[in-house]
Protein backbone atom coordinates (compact mmCIF):
# COMPACT_ATOMS: atom_id res chain seq x y z
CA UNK A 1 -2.70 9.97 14.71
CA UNK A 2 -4.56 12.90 13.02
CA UNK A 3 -5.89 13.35 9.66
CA UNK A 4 -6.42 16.77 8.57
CA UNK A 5 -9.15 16.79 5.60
CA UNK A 6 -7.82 19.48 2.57
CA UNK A 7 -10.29 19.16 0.54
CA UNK A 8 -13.81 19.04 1.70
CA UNK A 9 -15.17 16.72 -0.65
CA UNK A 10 -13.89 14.26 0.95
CA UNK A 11 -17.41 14.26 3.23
CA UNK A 12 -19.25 13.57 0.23
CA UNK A 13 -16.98 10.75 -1.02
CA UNK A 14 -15.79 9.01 1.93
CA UNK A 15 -13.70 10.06 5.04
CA UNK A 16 -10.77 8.25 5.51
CA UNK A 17 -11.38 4.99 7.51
CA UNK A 18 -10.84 0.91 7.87
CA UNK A 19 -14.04 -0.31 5.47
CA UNK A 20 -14.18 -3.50 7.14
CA UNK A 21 -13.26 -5.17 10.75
CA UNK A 22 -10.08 -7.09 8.85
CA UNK A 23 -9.05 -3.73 6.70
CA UNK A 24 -5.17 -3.83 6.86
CA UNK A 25 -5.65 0.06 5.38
CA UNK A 26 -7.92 3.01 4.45
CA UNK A 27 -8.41 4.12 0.69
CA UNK A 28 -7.19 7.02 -0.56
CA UNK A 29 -9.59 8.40 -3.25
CA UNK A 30 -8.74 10.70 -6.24
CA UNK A 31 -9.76 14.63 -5.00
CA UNK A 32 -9.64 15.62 -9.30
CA UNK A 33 -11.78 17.92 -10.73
CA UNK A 34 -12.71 15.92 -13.88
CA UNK A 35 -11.81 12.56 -14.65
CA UNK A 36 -8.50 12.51 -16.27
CA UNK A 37 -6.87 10.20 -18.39
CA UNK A 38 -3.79 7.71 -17.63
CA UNK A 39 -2.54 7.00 -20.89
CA UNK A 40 -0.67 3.66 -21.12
CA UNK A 41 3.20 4.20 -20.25
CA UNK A 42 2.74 7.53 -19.78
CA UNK A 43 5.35 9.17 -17.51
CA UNK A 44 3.39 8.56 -13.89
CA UNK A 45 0.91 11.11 -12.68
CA UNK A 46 0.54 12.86 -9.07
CA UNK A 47 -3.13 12.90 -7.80
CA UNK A 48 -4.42 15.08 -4.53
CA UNK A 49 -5.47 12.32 -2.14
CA UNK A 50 -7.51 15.49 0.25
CA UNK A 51 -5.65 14.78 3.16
CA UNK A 52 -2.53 14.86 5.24
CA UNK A 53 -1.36 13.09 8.50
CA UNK A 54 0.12 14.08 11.33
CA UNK A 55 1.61 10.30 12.66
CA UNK A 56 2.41 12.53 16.45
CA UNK A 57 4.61 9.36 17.25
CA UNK A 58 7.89 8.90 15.17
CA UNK A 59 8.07 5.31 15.53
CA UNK A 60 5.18 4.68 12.43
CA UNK A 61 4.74 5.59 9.19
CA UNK A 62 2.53 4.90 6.53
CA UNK A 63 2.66 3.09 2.92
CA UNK A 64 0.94 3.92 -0.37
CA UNK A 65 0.18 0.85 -1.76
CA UNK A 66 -1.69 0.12 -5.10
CA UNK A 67 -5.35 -1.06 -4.96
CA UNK A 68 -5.28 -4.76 -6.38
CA UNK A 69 -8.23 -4.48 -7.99
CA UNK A 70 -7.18 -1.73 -10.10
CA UNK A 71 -3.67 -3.21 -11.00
CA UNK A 72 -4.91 -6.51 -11.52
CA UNK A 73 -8.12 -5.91 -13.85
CA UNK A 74 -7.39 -2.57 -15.12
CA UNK A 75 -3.73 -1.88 -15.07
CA UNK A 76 -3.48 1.14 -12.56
CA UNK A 77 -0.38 0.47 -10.47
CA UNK A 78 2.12 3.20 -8.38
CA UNK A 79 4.52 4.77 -10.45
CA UNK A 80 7.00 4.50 -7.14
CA UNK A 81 5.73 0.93 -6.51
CA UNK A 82 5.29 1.88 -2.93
CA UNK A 83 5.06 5.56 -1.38
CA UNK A 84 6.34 5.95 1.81
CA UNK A 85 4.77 8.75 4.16
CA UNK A 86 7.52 9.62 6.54
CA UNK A 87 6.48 9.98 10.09
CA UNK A 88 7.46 13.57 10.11
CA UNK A 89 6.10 15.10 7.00
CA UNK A 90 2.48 16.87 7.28
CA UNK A 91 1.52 17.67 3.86
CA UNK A 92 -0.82 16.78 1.65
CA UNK A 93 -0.63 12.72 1.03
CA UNK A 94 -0.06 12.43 -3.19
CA UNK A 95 -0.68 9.64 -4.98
CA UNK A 96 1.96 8.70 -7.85
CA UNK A 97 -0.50 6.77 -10.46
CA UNK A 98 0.99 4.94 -13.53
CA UNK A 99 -1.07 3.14 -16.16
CA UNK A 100 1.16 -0.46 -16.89
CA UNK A 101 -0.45 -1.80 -19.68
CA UNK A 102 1.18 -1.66 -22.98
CA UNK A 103 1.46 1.00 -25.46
CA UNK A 104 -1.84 1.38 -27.81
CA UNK A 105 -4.19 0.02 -25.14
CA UNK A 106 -7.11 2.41 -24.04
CA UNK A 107 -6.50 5.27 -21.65
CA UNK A 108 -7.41 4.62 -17.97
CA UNK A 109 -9.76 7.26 -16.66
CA UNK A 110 -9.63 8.13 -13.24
CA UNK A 111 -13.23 9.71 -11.70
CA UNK A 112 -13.37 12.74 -8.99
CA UNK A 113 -13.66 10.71 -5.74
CA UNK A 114 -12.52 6.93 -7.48
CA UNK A 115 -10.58 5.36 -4.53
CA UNK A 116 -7.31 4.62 -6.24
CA UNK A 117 -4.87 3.96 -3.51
CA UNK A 118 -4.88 2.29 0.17
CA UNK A 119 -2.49 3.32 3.41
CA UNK A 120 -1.01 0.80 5.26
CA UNK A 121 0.34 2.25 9.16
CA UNK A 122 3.81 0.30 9.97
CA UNK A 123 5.97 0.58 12.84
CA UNK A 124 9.47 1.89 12.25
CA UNK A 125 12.29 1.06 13.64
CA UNK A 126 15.34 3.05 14.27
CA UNK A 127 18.48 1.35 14.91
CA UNK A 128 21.99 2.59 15.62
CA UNK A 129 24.44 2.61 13.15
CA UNK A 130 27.44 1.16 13.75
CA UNK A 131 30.32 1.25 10.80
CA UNK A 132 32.75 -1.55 10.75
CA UNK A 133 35.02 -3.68 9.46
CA UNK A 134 33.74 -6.95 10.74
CA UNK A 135 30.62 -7.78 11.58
CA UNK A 136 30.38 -9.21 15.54
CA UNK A 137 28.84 -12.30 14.83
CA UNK A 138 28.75 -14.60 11.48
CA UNK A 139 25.97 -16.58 9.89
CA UNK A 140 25.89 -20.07 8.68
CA UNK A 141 25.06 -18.18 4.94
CA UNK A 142 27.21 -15.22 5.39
CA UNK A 143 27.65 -13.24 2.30
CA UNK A 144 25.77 -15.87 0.22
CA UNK A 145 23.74 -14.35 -2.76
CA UNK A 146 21.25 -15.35 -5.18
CA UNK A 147 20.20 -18.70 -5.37
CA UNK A 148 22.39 -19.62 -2.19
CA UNK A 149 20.36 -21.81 -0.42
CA UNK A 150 18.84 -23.73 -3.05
CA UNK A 151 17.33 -22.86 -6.46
């Protein structure tokens, strides 16, 4: 995998990387100019992350996934829930912010360089589709819904 830097203050604020042995993911930081404002339930924002990937394998891709520390103690969640970064597309990774907490609460302010998201890599798997009328096999549930197998 390569990571191709597009804005170059990512040196100064940290390149992407694992920050610990155990890291599932790298943080994606906010490449602003100025600190901007998420106003609560606001449509969601895009934010630059300064960086795009080239996967060079089709079989991974990666997911934008909130920072818990942010959506737990201040409210800062995705505005997609999760982004998926397809294993072909090279451009610039965005970030879709999206302050949660309810109307009248302060504004969250995000800072030039604030790491505000995290990747995840996943493998991806590719099956062939099949269309039919029956399925092969059956399962003990089958078409079972909701609530199904107990409450």
């Amino acid at each position: 995998m390569q990571i191709k830097i597009t804005d170059p203050r990512l040196a100064d604020w940290g390149l992407p990387d694992f920050q610990s042995e155990g890291a599932a993911a790298i943080d994606l930081v906010a490449c602003i100019d100025d600190a901007m404002r998420v106003d609560a339930q606001a449509p969601a924002v895009l934010v630059n992350s300064g960086m795009a990937i080239s996967f060079g394998d089709l079989s991974m891709a990666g997911l934008v996934l909130p920072r818990s520390g942010l959506g737990h103690k201040k409210g800062l969640v995705l505005g997609n829930t999760v982004g998926l970064i397809d294993p072909d597309y090279t451009g610039e990774i965005l970030i879709s912010v999206w302050n949660r907490n309810a109307i009248g609460t302060p504004p969250i302010e995000i800072r030039p360089g604030e790491r505000i998201g995290q990747m995840v890599f996943v493998p991806i798997i590719r099956p062939h589709i099949e269309i039919v009328e029956n399925f092969a096999s059956q399962t003990a549930r089958g078409a079972g819904g909701f609530g199904s197998t107990g409450s």
